[in-house]
C-alpha atoms as a PDB file:
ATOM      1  CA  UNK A   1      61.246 206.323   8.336  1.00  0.00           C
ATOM      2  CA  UNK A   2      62.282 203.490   6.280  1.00  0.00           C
ATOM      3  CA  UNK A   3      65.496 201.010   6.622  1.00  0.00           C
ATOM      4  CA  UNK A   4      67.444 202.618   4.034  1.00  0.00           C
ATOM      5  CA  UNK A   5      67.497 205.647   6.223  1.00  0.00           C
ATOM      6  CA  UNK A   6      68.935 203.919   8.919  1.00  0.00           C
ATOM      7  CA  UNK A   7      71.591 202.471   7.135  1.00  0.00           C
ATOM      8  CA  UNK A   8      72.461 205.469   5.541  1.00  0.00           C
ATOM      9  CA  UNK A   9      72.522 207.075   9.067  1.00  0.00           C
ATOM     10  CA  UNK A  10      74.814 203.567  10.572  1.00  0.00           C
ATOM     11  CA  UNK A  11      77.084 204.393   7.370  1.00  0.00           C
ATOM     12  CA  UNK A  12      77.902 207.556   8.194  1.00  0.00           C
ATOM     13  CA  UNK A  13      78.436 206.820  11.897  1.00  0.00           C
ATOM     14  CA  UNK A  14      80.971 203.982  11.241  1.00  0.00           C
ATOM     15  CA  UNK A  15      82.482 205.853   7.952  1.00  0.00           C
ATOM     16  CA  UNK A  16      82.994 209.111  10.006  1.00  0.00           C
ATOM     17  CA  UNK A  17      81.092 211.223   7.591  1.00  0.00           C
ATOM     18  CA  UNK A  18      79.076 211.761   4.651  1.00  0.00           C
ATOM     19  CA  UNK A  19      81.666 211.655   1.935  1.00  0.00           C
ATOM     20  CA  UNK A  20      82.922 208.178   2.682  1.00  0.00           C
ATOM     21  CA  UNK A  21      79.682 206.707   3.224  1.00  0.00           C
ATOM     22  CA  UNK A  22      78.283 208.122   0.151  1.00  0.00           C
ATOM     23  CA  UNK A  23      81.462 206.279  -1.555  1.00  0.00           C
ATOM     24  CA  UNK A  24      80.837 203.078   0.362  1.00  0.00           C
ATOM     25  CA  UNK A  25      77.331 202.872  -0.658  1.00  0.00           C
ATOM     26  CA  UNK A  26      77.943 203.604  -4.044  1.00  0.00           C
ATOM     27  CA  UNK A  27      75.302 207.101  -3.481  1.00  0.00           C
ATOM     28  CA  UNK A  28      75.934 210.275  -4.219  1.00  0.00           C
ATOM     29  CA  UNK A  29      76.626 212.580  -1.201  1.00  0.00           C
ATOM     30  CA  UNK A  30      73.014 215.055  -2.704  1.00  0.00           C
ATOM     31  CA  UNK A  31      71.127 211.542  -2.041  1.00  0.00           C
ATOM     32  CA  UNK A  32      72.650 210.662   1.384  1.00  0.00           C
ATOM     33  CA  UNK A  33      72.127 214.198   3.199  1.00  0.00           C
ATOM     34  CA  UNK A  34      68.525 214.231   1.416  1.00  0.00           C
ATOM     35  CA  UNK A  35      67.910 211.005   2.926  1.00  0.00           C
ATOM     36  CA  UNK A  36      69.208 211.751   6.176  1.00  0.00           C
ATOM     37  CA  UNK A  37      67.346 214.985   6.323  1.00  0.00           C
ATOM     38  CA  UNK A  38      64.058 213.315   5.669  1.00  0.00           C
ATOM     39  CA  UNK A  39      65.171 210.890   8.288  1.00  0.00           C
ATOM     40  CA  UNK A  40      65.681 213.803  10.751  1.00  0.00           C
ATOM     41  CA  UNK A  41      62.363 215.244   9.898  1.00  0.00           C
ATOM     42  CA  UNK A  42      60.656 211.956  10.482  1.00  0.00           C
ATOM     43  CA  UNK A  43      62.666 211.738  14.249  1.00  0.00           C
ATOM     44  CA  UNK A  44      62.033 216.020  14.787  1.00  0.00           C
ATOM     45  CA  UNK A  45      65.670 216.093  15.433  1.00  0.00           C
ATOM     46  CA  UNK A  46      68.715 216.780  13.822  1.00  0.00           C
ATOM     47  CA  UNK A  47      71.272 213.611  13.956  1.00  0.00           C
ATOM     48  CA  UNK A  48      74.254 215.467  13.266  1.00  0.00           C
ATOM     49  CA  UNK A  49      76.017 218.932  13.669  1.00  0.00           C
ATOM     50  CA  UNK A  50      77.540 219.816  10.310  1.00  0.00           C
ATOM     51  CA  UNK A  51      80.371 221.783  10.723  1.00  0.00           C
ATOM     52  CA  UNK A  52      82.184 221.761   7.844  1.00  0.00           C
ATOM     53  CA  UNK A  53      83.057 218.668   5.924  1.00  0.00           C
ATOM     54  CA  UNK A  54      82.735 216.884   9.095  1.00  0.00           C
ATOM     55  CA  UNK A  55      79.505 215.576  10.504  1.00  0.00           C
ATOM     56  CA  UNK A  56      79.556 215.219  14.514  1.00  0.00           C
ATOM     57  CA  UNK A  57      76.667 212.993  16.316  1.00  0.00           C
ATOM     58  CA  UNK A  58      74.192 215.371  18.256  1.00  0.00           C
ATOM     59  CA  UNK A  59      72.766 213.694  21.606  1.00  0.00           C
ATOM     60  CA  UNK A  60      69.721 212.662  19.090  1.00  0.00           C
ATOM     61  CA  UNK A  61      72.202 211.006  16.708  1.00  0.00           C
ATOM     62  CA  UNK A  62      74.531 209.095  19.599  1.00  0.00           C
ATOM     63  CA  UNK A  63      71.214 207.802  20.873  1.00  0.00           C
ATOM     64  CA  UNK A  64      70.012 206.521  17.820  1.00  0.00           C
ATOM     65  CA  UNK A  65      73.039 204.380  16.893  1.00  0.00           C
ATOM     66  CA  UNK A  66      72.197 201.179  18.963  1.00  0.00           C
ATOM     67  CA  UNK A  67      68.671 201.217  18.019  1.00  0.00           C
ATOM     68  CA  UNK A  68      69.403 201.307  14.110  1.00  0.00           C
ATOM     69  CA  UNK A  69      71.511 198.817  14.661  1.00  0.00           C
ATOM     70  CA  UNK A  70      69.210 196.626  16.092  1.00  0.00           C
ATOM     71  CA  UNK A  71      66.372 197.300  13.022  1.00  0.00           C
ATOM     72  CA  UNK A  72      68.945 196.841  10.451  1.00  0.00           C
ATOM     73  CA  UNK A  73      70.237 193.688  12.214  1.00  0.00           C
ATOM     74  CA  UNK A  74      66.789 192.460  12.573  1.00  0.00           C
ATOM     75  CA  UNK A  75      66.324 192.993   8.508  1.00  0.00           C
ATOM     76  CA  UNK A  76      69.409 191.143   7.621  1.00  0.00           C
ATOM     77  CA  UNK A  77      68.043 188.438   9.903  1.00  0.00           C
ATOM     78  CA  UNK A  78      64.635 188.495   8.454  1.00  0.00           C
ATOM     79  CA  UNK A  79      66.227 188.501   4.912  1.00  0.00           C
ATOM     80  CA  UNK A  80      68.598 185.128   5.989  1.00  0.00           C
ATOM     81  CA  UNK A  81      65.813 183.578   6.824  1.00  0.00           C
ATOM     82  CA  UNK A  82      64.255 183.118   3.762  1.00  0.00           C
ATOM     83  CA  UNK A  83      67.515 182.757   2.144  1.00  0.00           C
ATOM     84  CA  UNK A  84      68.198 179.693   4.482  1.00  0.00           C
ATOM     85  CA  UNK A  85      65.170 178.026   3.106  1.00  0.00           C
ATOM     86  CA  UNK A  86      68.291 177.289   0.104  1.00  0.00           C
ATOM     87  CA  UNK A  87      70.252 175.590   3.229  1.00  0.00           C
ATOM     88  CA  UNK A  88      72.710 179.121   3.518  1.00  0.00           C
ATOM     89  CA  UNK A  89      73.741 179.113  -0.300  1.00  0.00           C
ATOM     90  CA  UNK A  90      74.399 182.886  -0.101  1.00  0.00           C
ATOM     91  CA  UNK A  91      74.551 185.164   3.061  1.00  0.00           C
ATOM     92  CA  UNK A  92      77.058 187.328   5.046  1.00  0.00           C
ATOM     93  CA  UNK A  93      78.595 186.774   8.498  1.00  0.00           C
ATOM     94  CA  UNK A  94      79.806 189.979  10.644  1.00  0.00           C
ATOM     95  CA  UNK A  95      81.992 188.873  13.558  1.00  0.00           C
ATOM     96  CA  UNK A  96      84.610 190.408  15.483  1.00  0.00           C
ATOM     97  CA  UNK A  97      87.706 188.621  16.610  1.00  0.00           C
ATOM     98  CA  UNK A  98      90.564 189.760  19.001  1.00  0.00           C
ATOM     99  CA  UNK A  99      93.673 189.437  17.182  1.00  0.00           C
ATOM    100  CA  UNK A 100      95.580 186.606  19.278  1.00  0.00           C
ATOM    101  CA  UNK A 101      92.422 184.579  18.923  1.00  0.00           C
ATOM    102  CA  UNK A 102      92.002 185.718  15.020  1.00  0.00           C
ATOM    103  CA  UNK A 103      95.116 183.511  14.795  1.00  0.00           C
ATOM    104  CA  UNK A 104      93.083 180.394  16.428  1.00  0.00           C
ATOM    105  CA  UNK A 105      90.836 179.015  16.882  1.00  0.00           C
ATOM    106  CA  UNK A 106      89.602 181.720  14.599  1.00  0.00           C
ATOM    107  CA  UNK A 107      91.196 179.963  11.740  1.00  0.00           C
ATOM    108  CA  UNK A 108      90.047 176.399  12.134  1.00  0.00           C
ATOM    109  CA  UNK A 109      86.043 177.852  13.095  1.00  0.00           C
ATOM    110  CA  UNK A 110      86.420 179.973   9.673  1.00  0.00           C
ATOM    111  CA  UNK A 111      87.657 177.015   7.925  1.00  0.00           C
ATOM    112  CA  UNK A 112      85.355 174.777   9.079  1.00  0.00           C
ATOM    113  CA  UNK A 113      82.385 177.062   8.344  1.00  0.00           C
ATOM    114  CA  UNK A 114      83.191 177.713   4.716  1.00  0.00           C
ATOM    115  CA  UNK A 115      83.680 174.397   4.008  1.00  0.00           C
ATOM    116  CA  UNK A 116      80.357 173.617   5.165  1.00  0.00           C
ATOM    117  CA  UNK A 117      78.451 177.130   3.764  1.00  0.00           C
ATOM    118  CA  UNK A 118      81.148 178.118   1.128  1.00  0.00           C
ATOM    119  CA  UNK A 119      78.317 180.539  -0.190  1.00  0.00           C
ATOM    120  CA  UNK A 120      78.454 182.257   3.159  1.00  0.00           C
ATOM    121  CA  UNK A 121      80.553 185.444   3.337  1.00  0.00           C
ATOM    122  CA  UNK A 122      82.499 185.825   6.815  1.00  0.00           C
ATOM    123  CA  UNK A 123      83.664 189.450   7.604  1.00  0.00           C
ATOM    124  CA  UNK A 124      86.133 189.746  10.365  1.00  0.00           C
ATOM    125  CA  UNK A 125      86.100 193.182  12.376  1.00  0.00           C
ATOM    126  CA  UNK A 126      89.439 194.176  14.186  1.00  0.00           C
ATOM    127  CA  UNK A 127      88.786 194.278  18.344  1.00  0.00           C
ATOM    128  CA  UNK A 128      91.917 195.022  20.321  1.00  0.00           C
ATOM    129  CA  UNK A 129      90.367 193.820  24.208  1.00  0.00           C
ATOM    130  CA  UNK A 130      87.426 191.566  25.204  1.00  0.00           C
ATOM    131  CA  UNK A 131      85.961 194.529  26.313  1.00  0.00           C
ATOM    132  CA  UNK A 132      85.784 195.582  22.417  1.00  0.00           C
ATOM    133  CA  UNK A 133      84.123 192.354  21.284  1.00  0.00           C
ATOM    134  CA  UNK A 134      81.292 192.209  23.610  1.00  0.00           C
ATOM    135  CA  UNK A 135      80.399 196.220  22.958  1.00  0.00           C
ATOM    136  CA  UNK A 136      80.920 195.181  19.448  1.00  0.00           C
ATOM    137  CA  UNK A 137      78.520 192.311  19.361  1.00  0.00           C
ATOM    138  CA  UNK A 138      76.067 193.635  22.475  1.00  0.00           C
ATOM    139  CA  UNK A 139      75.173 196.979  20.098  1.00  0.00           C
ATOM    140  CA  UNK A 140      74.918 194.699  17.207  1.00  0.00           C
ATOM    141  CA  UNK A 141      78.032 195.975  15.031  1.00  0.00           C
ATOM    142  CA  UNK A 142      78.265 192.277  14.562  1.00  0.00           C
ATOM    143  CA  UNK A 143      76.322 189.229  15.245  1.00  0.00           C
ATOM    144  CA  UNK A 144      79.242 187.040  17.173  1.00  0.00           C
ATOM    145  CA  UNK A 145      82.400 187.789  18.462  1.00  0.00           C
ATOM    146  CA  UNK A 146      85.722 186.173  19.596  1.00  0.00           C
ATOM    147  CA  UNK A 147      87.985 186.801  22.371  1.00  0.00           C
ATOM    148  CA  UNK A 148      89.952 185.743  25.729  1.00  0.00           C
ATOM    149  CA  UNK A 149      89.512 186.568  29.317  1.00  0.00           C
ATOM    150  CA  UNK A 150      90.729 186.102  32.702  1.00  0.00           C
ATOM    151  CA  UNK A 151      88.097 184.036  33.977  1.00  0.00           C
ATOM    152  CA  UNK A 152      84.535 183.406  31.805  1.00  0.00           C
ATOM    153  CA  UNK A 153      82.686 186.085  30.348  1.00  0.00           C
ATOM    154  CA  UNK A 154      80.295 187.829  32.782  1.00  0.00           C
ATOM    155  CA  UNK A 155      78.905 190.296  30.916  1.00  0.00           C
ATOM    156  CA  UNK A 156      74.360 189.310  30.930  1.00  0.00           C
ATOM    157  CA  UNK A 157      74.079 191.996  27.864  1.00  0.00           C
ATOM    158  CA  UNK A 158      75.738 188.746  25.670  1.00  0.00           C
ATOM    159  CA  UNK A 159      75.444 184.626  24.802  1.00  0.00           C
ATOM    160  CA  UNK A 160      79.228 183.352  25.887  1.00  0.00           C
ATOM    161  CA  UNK A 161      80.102 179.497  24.362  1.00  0.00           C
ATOM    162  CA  UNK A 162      82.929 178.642  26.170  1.00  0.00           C
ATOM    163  CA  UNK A 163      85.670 177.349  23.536  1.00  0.00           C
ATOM    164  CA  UNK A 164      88.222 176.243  25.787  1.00  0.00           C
ATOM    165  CA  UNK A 165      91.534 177.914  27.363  1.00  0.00           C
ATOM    166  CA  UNK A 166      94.438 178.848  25.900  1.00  0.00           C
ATOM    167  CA  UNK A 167      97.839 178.917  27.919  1.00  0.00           C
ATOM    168  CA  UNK A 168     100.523 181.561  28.054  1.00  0.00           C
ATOM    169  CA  UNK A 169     103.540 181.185  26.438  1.00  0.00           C
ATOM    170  CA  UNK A 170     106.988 182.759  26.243  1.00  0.00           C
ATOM    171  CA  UNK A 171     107.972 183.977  22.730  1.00  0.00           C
ATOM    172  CA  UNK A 172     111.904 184.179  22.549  1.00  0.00           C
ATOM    173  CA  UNK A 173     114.173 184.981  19.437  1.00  0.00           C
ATOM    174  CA  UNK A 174     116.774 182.021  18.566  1.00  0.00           C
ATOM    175  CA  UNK A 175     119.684 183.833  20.002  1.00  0.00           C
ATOM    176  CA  UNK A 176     118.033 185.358  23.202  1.00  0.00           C
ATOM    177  CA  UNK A 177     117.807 183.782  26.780  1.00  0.00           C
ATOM    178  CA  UNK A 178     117.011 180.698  28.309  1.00  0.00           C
ATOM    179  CA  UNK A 179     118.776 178.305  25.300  1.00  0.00           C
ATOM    180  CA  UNK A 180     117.715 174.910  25.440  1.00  0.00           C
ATOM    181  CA  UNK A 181     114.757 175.513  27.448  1.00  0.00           C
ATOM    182  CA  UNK A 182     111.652 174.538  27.256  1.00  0.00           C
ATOM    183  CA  UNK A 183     109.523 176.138  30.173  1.00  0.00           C
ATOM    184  CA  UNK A 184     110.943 179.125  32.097  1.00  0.00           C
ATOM    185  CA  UNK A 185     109.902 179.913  35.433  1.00  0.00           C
ATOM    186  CA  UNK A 186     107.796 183.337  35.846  1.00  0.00           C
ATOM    187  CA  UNK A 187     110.297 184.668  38.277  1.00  0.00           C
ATOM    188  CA  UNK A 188     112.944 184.065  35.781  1.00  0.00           C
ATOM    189  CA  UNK A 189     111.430 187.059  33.721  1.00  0.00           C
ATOM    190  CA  UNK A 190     112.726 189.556  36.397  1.00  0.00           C
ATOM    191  CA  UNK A 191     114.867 191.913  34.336  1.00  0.00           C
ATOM    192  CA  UNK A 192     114.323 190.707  30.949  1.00  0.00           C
ATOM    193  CA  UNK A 193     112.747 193.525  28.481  1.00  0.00           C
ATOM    194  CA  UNK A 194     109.235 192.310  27.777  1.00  0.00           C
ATOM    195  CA  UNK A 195     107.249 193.620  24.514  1.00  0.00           C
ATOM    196  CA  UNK A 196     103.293 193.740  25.763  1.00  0.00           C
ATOM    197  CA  UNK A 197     100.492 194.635  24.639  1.00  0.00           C
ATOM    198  CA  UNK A 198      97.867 197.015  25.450  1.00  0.00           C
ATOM    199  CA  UNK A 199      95.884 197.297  28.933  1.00  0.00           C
ATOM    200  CA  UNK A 200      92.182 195.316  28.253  1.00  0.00           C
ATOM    201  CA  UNK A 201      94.065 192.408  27.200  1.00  0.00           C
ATOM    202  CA  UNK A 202      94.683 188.957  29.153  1.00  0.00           C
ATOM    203  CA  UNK A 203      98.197 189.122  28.295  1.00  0.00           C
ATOM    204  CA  UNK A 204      98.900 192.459  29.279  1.00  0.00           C
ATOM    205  CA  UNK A 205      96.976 191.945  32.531  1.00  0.00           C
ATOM    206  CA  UNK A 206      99.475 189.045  33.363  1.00  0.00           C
ATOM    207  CA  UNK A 207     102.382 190.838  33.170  1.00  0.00           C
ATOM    208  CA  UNK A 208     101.169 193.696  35.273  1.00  0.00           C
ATOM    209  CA  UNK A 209     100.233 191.389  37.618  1.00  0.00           C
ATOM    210  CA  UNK A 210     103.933 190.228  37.715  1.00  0.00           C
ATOM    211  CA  UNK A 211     104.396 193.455  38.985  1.00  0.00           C
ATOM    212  CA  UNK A 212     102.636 193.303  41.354  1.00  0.00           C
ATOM    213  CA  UNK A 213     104.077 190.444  42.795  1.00  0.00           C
ATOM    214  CA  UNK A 214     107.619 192.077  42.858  1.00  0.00           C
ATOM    215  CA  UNK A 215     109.095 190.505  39.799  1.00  0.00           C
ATOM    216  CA  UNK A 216     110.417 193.848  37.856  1.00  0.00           C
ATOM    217  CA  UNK A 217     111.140 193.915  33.980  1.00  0.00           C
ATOM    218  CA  UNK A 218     111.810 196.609  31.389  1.00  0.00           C
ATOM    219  CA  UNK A 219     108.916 197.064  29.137  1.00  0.00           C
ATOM    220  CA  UNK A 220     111.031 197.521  25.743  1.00  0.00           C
ATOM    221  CA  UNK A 221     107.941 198.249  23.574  1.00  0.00           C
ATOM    222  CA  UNK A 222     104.188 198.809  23.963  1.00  0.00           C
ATOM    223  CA  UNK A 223     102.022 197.824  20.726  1.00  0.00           C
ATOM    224  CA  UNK A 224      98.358 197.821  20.167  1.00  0.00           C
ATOM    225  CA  UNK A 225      99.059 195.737  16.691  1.00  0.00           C
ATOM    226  CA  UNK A 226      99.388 191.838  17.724  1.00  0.00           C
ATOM    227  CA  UNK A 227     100.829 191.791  14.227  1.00  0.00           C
ATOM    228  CA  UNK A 228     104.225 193.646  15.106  1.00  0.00           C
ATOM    229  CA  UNK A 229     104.703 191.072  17.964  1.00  0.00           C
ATOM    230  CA  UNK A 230     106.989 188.899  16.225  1.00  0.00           C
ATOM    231  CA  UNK A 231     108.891 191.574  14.040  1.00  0.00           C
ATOM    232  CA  UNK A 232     110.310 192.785  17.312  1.00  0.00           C
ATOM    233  CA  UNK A 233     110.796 189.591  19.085  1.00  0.00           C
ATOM    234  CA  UNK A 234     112.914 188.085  16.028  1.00  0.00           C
ATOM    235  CA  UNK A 235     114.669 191.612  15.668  1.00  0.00           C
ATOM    236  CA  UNK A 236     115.771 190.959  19.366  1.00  0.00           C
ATOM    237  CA  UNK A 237     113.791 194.296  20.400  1.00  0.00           C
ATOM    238  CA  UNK A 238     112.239 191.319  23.560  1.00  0.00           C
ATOM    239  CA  UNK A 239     110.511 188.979  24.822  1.00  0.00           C
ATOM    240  CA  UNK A 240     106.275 188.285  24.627  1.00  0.00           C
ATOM    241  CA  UNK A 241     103.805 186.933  26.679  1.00  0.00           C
ATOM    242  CA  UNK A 242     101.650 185.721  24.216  1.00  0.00           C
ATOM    243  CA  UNK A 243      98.763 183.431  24.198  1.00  0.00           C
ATOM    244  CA  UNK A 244      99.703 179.523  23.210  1.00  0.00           C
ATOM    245  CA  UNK A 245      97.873 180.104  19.902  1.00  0.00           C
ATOM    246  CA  UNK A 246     100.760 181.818  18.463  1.00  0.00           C
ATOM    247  CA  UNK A 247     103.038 178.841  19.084  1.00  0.00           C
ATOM    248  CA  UNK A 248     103.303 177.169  15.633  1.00  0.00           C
ATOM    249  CA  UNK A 249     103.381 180.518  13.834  1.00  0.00           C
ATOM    250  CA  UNK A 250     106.869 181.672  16.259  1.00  0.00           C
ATOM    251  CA  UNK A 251     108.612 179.029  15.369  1.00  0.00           C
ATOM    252  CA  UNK A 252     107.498 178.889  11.567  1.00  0.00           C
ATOM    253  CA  UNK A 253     109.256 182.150  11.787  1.00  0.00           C
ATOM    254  CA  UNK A 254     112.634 181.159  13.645  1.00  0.00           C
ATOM    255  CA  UNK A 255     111.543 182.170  17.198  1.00  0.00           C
ATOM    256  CA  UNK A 256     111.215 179.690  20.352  1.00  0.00           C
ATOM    257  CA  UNK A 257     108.189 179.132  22.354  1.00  0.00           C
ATOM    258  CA  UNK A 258     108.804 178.601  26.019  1.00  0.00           C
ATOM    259  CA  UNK A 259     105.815 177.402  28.483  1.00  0.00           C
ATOM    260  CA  UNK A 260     105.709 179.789  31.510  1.00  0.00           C
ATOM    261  CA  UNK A 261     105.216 177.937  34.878  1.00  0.00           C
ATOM    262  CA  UNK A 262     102.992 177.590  36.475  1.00  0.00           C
ATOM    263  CA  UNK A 263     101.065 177.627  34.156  1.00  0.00           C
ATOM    264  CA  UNK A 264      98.446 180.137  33.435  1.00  0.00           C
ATOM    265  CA  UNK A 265      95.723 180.382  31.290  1.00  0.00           C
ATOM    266  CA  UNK A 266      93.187 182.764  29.026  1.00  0.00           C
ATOM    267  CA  UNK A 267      89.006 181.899  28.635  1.00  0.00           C
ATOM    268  CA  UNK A 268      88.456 181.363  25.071  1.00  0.00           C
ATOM    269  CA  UNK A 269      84.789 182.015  24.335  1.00  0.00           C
ATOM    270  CA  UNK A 270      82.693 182.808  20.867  1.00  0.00           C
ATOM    271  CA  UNK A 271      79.728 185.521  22.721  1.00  0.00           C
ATOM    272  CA  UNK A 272      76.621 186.482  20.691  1.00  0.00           C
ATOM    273  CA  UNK A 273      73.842 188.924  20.790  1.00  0.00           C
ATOM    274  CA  UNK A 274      70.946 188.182  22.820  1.00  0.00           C
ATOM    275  CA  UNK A 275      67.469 187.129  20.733  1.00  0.00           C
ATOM    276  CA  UNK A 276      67.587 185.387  17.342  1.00  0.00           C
ATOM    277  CA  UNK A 277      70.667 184.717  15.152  1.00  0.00           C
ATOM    278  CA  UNK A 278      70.873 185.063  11.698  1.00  0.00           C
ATOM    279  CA  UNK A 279      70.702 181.431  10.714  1.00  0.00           C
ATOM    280  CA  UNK A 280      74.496 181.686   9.827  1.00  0.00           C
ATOM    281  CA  UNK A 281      75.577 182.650  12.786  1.00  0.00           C
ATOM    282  CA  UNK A 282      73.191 179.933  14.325  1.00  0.00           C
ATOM    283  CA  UNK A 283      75.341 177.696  12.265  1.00  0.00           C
ATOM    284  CA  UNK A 284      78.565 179.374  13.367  1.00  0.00           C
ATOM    285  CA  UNK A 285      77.907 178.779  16.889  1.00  0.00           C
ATOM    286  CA  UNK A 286      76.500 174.890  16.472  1.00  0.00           C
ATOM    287  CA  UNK A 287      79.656 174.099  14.767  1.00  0.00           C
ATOM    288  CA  UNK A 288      81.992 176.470  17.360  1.00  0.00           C
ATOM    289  CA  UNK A 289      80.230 174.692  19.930  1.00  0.00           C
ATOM    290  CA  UNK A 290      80.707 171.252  18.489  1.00  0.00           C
ATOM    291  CA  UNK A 291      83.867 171.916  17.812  1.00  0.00           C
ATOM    292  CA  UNK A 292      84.360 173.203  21.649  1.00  0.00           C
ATOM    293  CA  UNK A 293      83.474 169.829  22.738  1.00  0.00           C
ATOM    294  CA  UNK A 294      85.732 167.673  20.420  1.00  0.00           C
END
């Protein structure tokens, strides 16, 4: 068994077959099911059931995946190393980011960081709930992740660095309710149509919880992409609970931003995997946490 294998293997898994990980690693598909075959001879176990074009994990294969993750991690740390002897001139950084957060502080921590290691890659992975991030970043898919919680992160198998809070806001087209406003009471959100987001989420957990205390709203649209929030608020589709980091963005696109009393708020925190960090992410999470304290 040798690394290559492995990655091979981790390509395949996160590509969803052989055909786009071949074409991802820039390998024919002969030399990726030769290599994986050796690598299943090596194990005595076939990793996947090939039926068809498709290639499905076995119970062999599923169990493999956080292990190679961990060896291939462990590499990429081992190879950063040495490169860090050149204070980070080169390097990659895998994190994953839930998207309200992706719009800050993810922005200002990304900005910082490149001007400070502009040599350093950053790749940003797509998580929808902080449930996501921490799977992400606990199996090692990536090295640090980003996200928001209803109360601190609990969860032993990460690191949390506690960034700060972020409060919830209400998003409101320019010619919907509550004109002239500036905070709205939650009560006041009693049959208004509300756009939300999906369940996992802070956000969505807050207006569920409204429920729950008796305040009743339509839900006029349910959307796992963050990104289509403010398309339907500005096309007067409803109203969002959003976290406040979306404030300056609504109303750079013609929408108003209403504080919800009393106020409530979201755990920002930056988690990481247990053991040694690359020395990028090392880096990432001095400066996150320096920047946390500021």
């Amino acid at each position: 068994m040798d690394i290559r294998q492995l990655e091979y293997f981790l390509a395949i898994v996160d590509r969803g077959g052989f055909n786009r990980a071949a074409s991802a690693l820039y390998v024919s598909q002969p030399s990726l099911s030769q290599a994986v075959r050796a690598l299943e001879r090596d194990l005595g176990s076939e990793l996947f059931h090939r039926i068809g074009r498709r290639a499905v994990l076995t119970e062999a294969g599923r169990a493999l995946i956080e292990p190679a993750r961990e060896a291939v991690r462990s590499l990429e740390t081992a190879r950063a190393s040495v490169v860090a002897v050149h204070e980070l001139s080169e390097g990659r950084l895998d994190m994953a980011s839930m998207p309200s957060q992706a719009v800050e502080p993810l922005t200002t921590l990304v900005s910082a960081f490149s001007h400070r290691y502009p040599g350093v890659s950053v790749a940003i992975h797509a998580a929808f709930t902080s449930r996501d991030v921490i799977d992400m970043v606990r199996t090692g898919a990536v090295e640090l992740g980003l996200l928001a919680s209803a109360g601190p992160v609990s969860d032993k198998g990460v690191v949390s660095h506690a960034l700060g809070r972020q409060r919830l806001v209400l998003v409101v087209p320019a010619d919907g309710p509550f004109s002239g406003r500036t905070a709205v009471e939650c009560r006041e959100l009693a049959g208004q149509r509300l756009i939300v987001g999906q369940s996992g989420t802070g956000m969505r957990a807050y207006v569920d919880a409204l429920r729950e205390q008796g305040i009743e709203f339509t839900v006029a649209a349910e959307t796992e992409h963050r990104v289509s929030l403010m398309p339907l608020v500005l096309a007067g589709v409803g109203l969002a609970v959003v976290t406040d980091a979306w404030r300056d963005l609504a109303r750079r696109l013609g929408a108003r931003v209403l504080d919800i009393e009393p106020e409530s708020t979201l755990d920002i925190a930056l988690v990481s995997r247990r053991g040694s960090l690359s020395p990028a992410a090392a880096a990432f999470v001095t400066a996150a946490n320096s920047a946390g304290q500021s």
